[in-house]
PDB file of N, CA and C in Angstrom:
ATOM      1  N   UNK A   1     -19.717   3.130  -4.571  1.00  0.00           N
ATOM      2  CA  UNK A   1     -18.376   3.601  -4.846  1.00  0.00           C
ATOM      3  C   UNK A   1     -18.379   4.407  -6.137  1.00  0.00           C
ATOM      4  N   UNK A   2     -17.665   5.790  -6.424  1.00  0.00           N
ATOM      5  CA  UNK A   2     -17.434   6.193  -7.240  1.00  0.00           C
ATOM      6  C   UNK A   2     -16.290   6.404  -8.153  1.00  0.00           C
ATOM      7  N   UNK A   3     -16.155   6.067  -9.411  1.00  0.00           N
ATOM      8  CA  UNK A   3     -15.216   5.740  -9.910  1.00  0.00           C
ATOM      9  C   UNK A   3     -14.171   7.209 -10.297  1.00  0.00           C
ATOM     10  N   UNK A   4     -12.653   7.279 -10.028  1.00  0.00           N
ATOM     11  CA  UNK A   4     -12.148   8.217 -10.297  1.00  0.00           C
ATOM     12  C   UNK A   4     -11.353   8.107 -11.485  1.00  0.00           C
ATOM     13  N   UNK A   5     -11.045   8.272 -12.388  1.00  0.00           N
ATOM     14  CA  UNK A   5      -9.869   8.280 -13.323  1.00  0.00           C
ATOM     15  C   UNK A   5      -8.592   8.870 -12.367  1.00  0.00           C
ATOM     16  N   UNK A   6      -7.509   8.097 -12.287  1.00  0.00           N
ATOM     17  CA  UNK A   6      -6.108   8.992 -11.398  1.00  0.00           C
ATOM     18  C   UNK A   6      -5.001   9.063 -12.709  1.00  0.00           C
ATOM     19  N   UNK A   7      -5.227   8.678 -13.446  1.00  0.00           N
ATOM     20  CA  UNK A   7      -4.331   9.181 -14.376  1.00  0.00           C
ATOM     21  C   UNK A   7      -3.905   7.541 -15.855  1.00  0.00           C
ATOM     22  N   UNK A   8      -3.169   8.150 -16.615  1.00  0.00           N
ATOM     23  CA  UNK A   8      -3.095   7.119 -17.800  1.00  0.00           C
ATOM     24  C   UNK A   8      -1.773   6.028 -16.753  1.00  0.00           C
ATOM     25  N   UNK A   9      -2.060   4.384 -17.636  1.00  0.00           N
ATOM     26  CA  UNK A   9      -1.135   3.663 -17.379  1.00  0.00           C
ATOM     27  C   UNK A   9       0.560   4.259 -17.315  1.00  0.00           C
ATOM     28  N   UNK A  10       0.844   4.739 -18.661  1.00  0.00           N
ATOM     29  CA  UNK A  10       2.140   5.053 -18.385  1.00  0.00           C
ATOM     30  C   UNK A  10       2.868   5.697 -17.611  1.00  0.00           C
ATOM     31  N   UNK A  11       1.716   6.357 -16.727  1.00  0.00           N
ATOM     32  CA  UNK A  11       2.044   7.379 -15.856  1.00  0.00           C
ATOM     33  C   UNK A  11       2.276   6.970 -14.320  1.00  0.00           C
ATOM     34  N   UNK A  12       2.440   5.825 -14.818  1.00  0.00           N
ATOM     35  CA  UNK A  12       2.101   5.114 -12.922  1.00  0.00           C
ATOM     36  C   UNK A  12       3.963   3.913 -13.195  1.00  0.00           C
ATOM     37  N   UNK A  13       5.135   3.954 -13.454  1.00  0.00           N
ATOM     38  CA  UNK A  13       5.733   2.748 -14.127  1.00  0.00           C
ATOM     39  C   UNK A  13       5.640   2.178 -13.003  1.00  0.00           C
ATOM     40  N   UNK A  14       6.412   0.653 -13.500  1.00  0.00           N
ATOM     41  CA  UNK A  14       6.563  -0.285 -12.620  1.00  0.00           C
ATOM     42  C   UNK A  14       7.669   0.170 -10.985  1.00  0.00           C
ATOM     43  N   UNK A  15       7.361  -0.623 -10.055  1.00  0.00           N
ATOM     44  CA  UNK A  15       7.860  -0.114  -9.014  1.00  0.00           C
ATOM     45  C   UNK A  15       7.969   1.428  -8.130  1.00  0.00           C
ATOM     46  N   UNK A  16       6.873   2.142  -8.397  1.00  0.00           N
ATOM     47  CA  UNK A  16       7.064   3.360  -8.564  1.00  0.00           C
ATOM     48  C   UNK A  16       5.418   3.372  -7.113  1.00  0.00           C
ATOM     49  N   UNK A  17       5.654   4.978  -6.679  1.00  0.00           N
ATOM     50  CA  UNK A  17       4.070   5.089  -5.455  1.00  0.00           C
ATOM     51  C   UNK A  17       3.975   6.360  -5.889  1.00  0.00           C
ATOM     52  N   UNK A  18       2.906   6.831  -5.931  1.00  0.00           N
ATOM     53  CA  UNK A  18       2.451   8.029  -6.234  1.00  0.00           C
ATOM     54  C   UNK A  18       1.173   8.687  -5.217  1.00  0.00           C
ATOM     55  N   UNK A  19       0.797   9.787  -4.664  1.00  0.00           N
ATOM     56  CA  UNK A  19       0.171  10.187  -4.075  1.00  0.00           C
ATOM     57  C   UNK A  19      -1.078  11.273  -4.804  1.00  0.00           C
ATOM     58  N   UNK A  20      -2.389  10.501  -5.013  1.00  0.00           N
ATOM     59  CA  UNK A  20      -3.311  10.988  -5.508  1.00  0.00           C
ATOM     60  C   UNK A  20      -4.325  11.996  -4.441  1.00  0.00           C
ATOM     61  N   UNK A  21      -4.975  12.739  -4.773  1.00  0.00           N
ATOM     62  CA  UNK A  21      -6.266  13.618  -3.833  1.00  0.00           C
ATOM     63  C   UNK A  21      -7.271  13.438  -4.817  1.00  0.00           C
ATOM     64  N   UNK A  22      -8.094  12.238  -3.911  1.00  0.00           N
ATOM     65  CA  UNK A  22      -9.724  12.181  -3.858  1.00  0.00           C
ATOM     66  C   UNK A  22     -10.467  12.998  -3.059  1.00  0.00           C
ATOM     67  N   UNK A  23     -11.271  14.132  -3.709  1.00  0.00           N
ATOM     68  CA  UNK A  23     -11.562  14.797  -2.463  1.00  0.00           C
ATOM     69  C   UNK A  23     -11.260  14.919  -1.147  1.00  0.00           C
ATOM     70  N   UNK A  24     -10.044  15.562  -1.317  1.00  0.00           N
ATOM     71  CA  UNK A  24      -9.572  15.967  -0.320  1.00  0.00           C
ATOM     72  C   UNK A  24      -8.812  14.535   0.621  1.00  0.00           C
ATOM     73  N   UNK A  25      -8.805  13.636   0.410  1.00  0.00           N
ATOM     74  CA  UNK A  25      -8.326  12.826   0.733  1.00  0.00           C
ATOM     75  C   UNK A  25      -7.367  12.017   0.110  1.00  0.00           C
ATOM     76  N   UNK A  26      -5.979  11.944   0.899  1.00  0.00           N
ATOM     77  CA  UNK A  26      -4.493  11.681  -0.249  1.00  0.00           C
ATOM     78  C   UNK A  26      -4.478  10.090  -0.044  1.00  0.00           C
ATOM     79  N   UNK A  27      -4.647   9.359  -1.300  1.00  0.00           N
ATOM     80  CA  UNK A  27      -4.241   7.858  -1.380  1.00  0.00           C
ATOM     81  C   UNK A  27      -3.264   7.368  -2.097  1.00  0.00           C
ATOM     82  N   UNK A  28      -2.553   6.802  -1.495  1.00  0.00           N
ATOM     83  CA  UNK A  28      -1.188   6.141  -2.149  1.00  0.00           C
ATOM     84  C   UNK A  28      -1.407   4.871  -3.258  1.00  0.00           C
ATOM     85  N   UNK A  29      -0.735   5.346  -4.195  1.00  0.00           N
ATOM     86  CA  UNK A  29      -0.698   4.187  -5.144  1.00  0.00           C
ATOM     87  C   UNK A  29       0.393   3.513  -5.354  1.00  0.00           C
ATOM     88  N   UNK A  30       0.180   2.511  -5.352  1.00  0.00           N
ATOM     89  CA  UNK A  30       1.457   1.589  -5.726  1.00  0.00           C
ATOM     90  C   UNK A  30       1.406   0.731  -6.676  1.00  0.00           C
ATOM     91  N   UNK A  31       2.308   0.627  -7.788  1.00  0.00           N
ATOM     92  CA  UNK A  31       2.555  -0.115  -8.705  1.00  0.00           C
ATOM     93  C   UNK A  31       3.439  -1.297  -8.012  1.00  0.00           C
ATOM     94  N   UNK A  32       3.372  -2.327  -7.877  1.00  0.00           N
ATOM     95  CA  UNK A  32       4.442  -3.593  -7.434  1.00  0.00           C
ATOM     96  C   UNK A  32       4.376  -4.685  -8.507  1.00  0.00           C
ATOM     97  N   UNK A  33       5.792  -4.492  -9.457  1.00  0.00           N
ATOM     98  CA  UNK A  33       5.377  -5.439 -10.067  1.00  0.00           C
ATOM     99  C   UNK A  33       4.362  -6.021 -11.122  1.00  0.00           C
ATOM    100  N   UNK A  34       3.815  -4.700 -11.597  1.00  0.00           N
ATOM    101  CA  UNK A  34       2.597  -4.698 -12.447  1.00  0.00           C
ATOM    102  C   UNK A  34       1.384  -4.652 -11.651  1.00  0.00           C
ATOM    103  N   UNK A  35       1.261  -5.168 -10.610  1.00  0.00           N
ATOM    104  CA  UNK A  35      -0.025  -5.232  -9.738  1.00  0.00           C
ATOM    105  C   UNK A  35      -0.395  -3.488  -9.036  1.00  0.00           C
ATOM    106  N   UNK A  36      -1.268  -3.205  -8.991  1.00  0.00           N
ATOM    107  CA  UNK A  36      -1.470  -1.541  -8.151  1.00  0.00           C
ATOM    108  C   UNK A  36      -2.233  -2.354  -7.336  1.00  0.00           C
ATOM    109  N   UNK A  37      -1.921  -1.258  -6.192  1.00  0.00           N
ATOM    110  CA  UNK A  37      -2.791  -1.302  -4.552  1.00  0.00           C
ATOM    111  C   UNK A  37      -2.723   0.398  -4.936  1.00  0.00           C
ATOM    112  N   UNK A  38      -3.624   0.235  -3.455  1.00  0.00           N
ATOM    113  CA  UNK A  38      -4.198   1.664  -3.116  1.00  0.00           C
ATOM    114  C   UNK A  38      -4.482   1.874  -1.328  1.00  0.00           C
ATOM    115  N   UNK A  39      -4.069   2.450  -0.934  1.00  0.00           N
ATOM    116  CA  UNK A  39      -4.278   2.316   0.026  1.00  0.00           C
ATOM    117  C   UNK A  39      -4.203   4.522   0.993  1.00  0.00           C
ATOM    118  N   UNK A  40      -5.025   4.354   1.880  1.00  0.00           N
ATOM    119  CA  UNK A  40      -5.143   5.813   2.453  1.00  0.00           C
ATOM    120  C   UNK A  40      -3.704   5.915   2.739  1.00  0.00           C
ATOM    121  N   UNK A  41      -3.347   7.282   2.627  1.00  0.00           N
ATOM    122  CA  UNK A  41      -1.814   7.858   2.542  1.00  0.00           C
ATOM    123  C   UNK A  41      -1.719   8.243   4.113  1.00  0.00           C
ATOM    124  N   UNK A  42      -2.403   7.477   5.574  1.00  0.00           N
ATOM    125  CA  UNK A  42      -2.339   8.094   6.466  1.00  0.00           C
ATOM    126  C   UNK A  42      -2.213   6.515   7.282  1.00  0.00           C
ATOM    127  N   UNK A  43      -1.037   6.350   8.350  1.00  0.00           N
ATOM    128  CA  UNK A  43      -0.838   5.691   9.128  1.00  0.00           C
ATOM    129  C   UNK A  43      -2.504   5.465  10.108  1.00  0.00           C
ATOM    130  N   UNK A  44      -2.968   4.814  10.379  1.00  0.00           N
ATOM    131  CA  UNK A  44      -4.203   5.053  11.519  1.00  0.00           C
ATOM    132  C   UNK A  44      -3.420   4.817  12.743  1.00  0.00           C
ATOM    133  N   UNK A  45      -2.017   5.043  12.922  1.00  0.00           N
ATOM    134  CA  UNK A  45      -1.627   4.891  14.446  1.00  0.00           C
ATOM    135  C   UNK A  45      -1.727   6.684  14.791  1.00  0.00           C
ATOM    136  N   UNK A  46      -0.920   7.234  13.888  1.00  0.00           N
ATOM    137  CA  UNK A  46      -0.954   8.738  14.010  1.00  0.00           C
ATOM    138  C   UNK A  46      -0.676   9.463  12.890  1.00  0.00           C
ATOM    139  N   UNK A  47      -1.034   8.841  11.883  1.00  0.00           N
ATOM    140  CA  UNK A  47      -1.046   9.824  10.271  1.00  0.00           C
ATOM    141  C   UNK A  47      -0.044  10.124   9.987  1.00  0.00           C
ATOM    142  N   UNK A  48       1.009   9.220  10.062  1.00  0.00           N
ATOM    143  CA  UNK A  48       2.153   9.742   9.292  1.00  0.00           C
ATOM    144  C   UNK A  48       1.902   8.827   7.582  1.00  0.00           C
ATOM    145  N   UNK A  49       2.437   9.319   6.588  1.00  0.00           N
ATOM    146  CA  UNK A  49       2.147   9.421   5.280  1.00  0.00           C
ATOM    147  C   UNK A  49       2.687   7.849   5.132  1.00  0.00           C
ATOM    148  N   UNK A  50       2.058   7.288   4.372  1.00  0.00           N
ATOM    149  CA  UNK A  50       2.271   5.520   3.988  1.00  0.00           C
ATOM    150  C   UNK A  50       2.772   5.179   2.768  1.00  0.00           C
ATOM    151  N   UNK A  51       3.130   6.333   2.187  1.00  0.00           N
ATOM    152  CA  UNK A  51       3.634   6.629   1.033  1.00  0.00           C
ATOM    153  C   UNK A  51       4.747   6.867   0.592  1.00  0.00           C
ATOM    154  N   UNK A  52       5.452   6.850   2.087  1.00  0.00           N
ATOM    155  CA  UNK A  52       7.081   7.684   2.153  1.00  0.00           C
ATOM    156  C   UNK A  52       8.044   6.447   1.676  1.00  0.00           C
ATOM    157  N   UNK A  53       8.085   5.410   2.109  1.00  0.00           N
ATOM    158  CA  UNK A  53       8.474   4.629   2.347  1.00  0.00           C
ATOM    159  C   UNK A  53       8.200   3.618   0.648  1.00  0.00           C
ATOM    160  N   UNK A  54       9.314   2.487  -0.180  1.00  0.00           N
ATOM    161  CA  UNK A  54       8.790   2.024  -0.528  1.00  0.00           C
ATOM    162  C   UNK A  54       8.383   0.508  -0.375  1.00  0.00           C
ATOM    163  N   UNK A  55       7.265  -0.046  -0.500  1.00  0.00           N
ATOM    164  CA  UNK A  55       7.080  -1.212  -0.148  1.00  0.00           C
ATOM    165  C   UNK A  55       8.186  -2.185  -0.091  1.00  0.00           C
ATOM    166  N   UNK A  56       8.379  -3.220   1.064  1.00  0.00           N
ATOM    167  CA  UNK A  56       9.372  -4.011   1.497  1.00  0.00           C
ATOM    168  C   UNK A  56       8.410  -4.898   1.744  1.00  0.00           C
ATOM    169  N   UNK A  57       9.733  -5.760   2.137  1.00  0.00           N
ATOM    170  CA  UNK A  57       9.350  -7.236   2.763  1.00  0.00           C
ATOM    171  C   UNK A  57       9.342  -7.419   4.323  1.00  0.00           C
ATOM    172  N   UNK A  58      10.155  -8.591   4.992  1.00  0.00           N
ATOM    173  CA  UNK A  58       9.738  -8.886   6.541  1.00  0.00           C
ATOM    174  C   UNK A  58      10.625 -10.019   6.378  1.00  0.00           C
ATOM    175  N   UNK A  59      11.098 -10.503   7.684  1.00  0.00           N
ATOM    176  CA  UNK A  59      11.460 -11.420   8.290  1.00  0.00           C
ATOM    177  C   UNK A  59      10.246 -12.735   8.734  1.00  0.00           C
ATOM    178  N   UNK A  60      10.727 -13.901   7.814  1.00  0.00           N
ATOM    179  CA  UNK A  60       9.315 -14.497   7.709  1.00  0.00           C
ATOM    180  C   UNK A  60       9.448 -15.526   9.375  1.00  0.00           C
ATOM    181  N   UNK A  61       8.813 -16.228   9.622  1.00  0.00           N
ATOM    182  CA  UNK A  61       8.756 -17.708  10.915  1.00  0.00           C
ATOM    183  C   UNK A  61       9.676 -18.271  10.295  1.00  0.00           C
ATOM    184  N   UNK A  62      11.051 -18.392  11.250  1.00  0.00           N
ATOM    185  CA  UNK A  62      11.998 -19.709  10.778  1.00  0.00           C
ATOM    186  C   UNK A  62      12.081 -20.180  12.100  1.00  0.00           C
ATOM    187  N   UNK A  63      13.080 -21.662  11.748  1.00  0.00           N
ATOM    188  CA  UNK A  63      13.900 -22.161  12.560  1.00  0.00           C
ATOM    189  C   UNK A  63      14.979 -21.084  13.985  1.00  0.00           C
ATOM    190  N   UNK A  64      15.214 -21.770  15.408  1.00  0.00           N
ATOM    191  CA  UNK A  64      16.280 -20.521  15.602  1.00  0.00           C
ATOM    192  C   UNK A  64      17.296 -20.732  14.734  1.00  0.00           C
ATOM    193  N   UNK A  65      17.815 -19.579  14.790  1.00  0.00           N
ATOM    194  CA  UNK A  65      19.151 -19.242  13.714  1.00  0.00           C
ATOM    195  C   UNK A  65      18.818 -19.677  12.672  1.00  0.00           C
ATOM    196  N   UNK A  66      18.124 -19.162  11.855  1.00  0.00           N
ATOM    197  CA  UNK A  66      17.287 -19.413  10.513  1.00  0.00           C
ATOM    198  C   UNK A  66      17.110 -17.990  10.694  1.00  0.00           C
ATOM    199  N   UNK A  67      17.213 -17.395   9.559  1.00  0.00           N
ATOM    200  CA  UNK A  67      16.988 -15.921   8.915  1.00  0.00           C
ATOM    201  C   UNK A  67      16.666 -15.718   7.755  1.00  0.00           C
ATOM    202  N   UNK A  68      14.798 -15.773   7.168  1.00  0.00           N
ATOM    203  CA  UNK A  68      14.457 -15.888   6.051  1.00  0.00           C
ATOM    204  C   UNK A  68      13.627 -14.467   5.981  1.00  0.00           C
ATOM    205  N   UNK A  69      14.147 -14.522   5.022  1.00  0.00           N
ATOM    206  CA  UNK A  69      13.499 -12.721   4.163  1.00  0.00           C
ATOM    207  C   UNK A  69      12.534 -13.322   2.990  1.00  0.00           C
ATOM    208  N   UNK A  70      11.068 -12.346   3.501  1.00  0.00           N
ATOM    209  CA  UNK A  70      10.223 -12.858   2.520  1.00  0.00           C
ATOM    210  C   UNK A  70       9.219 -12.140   2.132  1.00  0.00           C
ATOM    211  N   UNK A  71       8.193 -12.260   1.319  1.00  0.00           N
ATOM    212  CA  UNK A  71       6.884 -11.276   1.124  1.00  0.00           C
ATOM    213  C   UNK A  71       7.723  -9.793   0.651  1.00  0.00           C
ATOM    214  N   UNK A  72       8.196  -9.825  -0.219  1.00  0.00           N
ATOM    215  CA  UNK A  72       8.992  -8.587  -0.801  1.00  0.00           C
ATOM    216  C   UNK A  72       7.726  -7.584  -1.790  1.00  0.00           C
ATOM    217  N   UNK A  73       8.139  -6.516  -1.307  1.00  0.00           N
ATOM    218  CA  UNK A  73       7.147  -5.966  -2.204  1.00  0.00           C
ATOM    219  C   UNK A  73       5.524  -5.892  -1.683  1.00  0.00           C
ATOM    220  N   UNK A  74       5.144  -6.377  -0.478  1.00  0.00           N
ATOM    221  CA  UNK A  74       4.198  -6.395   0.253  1.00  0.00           C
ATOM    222  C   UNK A  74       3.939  -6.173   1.273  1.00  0.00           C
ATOM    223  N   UNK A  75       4.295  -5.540   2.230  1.00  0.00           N
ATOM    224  CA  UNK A  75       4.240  -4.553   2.862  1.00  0.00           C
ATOM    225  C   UNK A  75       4.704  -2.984   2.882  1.00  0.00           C
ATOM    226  N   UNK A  76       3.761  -2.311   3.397  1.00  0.00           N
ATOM    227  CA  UNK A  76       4.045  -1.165   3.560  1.00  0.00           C
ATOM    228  C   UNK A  76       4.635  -0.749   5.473  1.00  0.00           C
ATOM    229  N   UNK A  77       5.146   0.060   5.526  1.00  0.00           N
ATOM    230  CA  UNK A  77       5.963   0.295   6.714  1.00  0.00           C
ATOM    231  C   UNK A  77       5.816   2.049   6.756  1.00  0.00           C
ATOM    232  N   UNK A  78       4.968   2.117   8.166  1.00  0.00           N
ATOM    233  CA  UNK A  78       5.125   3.864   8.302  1.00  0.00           C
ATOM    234  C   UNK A  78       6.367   4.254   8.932  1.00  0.00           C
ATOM    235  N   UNK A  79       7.075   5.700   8.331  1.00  0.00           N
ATOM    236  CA  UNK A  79       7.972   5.919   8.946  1.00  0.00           C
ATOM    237  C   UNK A  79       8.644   6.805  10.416  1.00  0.00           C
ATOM    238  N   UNK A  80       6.995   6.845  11.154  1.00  0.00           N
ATOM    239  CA  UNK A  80       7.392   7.291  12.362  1.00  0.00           C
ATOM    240  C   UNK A  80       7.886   5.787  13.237  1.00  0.00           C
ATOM    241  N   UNK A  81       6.774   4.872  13.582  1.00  0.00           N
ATOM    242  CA  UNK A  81       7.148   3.875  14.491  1.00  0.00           C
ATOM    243  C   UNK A  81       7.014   2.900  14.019  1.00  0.00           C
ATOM    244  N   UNK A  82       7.158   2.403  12.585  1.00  0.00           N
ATOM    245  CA  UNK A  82       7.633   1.035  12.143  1.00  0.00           C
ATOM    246  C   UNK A  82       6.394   0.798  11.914  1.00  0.00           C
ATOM    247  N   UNK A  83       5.158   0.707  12.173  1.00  0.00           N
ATOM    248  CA  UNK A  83       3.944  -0.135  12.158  1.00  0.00           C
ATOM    249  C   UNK A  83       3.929  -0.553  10.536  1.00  0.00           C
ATOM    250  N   UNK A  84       3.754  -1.927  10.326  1.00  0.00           N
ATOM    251  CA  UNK A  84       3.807  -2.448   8.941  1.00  0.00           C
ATOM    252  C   UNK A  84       2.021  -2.886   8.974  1.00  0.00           C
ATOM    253  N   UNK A  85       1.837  -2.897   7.783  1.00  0.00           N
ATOM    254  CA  UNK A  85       0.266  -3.231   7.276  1.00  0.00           C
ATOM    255  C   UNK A  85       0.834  -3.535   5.773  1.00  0.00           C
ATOM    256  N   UNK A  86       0.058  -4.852   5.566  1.00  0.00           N
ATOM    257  CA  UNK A  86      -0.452  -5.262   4.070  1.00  0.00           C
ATOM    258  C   UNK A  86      -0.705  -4.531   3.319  1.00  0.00           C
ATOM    259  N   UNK A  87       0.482  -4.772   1.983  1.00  0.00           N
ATOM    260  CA  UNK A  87      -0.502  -3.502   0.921  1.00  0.00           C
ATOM    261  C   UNK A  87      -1.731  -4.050   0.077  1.00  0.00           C
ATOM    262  N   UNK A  88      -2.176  -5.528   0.095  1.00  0.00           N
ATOM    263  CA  UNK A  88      -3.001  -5.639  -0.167  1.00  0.00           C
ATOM    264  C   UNK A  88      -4.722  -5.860   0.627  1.00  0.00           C
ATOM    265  N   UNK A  89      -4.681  -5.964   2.115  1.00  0.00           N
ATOM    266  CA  UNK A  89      -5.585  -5.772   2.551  1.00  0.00           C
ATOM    267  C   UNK A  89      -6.310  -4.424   3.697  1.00  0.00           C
ATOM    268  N   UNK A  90      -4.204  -4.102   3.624  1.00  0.00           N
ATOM    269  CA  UNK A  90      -4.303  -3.208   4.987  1.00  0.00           C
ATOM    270  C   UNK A  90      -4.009  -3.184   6.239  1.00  0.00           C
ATOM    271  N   UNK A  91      -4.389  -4.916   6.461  1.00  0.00           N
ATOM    272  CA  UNK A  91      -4.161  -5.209   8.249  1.00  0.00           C
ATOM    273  C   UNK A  91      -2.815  -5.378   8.521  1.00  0.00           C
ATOM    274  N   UNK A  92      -2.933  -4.933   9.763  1.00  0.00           N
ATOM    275  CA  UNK A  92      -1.496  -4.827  10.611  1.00  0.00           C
ATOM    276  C   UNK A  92      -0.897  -6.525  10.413  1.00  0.00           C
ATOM    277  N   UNK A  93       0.738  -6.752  10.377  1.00  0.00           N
ATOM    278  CA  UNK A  93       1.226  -7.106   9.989  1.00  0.00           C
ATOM    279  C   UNK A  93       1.353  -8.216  11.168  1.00  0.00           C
ATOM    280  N   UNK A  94       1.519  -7.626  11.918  1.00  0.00           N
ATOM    281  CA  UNK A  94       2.383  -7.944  13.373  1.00  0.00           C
ATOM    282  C   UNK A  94       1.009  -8.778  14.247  1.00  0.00           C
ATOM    283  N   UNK A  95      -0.197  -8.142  14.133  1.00  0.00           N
ATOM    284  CA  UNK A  95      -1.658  -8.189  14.908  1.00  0.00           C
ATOM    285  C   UNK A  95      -2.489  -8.570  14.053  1.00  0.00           C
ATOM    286  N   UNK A  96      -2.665  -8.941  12.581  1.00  0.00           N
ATOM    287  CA  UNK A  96      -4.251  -9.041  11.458  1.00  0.00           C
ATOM    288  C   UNK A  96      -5.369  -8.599  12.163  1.00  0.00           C
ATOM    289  N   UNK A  97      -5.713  -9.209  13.614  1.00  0.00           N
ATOM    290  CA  UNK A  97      -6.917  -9.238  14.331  1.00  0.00           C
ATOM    291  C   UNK A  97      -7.441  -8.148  14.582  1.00  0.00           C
ATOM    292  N   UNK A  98      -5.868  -7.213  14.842  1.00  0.00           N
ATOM    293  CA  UNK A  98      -6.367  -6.234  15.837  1.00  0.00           C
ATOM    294  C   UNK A  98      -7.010  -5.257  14.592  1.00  0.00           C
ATOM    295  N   UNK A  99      -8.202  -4.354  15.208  1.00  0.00           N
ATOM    296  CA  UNK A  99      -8.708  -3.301  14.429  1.00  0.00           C
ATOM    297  C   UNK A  99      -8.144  -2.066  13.919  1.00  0.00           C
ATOM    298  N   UNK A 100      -6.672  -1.870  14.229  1.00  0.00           N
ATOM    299  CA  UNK A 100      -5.545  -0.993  13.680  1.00  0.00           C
ATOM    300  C   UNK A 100      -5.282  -1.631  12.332  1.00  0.00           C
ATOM    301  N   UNK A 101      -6.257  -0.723  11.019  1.00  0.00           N
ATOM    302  CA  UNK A 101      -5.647  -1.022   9.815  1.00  0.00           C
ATOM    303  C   UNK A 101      -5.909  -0.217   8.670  1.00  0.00           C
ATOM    304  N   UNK A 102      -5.094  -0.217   7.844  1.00  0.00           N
ATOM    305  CA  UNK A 102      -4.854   1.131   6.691  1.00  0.00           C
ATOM    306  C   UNK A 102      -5.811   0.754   5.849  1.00  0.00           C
ATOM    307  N   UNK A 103      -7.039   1.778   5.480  1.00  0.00           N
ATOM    308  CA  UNK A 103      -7.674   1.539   4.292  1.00  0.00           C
ATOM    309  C   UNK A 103      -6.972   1.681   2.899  1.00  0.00           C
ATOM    310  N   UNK A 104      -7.820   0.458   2.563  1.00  0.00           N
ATOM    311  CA  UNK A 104      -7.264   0.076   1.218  1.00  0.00           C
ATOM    312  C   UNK A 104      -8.697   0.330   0.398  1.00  0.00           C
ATOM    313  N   UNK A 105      -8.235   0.231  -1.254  1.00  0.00           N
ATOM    314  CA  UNK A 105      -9.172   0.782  -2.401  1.00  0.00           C
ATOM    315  C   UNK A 105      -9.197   0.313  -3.571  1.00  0.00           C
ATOM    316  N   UNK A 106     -10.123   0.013  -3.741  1.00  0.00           N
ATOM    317  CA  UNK A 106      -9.907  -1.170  -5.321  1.00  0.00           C
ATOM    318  C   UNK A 106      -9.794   0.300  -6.777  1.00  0.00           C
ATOM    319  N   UNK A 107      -8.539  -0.502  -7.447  1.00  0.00           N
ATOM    320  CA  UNK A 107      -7.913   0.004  -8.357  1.00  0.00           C
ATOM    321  C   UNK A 107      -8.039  -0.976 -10.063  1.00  0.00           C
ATOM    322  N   UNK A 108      -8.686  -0.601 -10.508  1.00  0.00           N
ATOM    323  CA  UNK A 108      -8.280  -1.373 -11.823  1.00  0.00           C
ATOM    324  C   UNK A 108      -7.544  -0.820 -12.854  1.00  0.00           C
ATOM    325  N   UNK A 109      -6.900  -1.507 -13.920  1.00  0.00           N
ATOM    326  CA  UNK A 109      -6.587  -0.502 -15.570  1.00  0.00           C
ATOM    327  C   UNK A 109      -8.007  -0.950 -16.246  1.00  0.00           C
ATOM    328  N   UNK A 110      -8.356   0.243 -16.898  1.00  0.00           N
ATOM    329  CA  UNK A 110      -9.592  -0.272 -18.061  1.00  0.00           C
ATOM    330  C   UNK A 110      -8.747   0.525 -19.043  1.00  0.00           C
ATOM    331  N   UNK A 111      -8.475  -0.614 -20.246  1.00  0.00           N
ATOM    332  CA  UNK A 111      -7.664   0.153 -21.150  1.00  0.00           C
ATOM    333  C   UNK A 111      -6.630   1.143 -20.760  1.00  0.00           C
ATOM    334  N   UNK A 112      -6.500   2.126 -20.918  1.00  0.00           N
ATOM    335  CA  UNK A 112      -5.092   2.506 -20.769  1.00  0.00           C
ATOM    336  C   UNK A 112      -5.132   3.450 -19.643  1.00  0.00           C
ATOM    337  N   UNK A 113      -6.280   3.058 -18.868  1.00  0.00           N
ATOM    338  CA  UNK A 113      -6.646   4.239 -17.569  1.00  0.00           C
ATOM    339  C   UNK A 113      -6.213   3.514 -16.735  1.00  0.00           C
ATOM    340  N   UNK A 114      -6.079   4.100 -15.518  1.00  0.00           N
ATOM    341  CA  UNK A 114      -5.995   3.888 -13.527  1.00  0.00           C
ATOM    342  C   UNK A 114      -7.081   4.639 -13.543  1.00  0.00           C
ATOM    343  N   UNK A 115      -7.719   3.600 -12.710  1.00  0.00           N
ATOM    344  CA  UNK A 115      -9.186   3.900 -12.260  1.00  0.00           C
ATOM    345  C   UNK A 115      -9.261   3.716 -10.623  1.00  0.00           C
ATOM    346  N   UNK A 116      -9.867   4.363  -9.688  1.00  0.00           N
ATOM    347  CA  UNK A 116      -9.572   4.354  -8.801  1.00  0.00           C
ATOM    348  C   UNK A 116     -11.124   4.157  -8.149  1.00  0.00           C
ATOM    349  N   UNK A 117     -11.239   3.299  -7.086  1.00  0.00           N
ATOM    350  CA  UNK A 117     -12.704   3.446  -6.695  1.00  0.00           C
ATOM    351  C   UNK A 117     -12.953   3.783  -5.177  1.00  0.00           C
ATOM    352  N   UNK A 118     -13.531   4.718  -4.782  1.00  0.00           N
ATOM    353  CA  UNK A 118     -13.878   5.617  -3.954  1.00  0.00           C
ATOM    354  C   UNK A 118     -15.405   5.792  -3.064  1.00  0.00           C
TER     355      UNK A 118
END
């Protein structure tokens, strides 16, 4: 993996997604909460941008007539046909198993950088 600099901390604030080009290839960043993900800026159902959208939550397993909202801030949702994927691993939301899933990219701060690894 090669390491990219994507830009200084302050430049990323909290709650905020930004769309970087790694050679030629656009990856979404997300700040949630202090935590960054990274993940490819392309749906793998049909490439619509994963970036448009900002991270939400889901309707978690309840009781019937139980309506619990949960995992806020952790998922991502494309905005052609809904398909949700993890912003921290990628896998489909709905399926984990299935092999439909958004690459993701390890991101650290070293000192006052976003470092991006590639």
């Amino acid at each position: 993996m090669t390491r990219h600099v994507i830009g200084k901390l302050d430049e990323f604030p909290d709650e905020t997604r930004r769309v970087v080009d790694i050679d030629g290839v656009e990856i979404a960043v997300f700040n949630v909460g202090g935590a960054f993900h990274a993940m490819r800026n392309a749906c793998p159902h049909k490439g619509a941008s994963l970036c448009t959208l900002p991270p939400t939550g889901m309707m978690l397993e309840s009781a019937p007539d139980v309506y619990e909202w949960g995992r806020d801030g952790e998922v991502v949702r494309c905005p052609w046909h809904g398909y949700e994927f993890n912003l921290s691993d990628g896998k489909s939301v709905i399926a984990p198993k299935l092999k439909l899933r958004a690459r993701v990219y390890n991101i650290d701060i070293e000192g006052e950088e976003v470092a991006l690894y590639v």
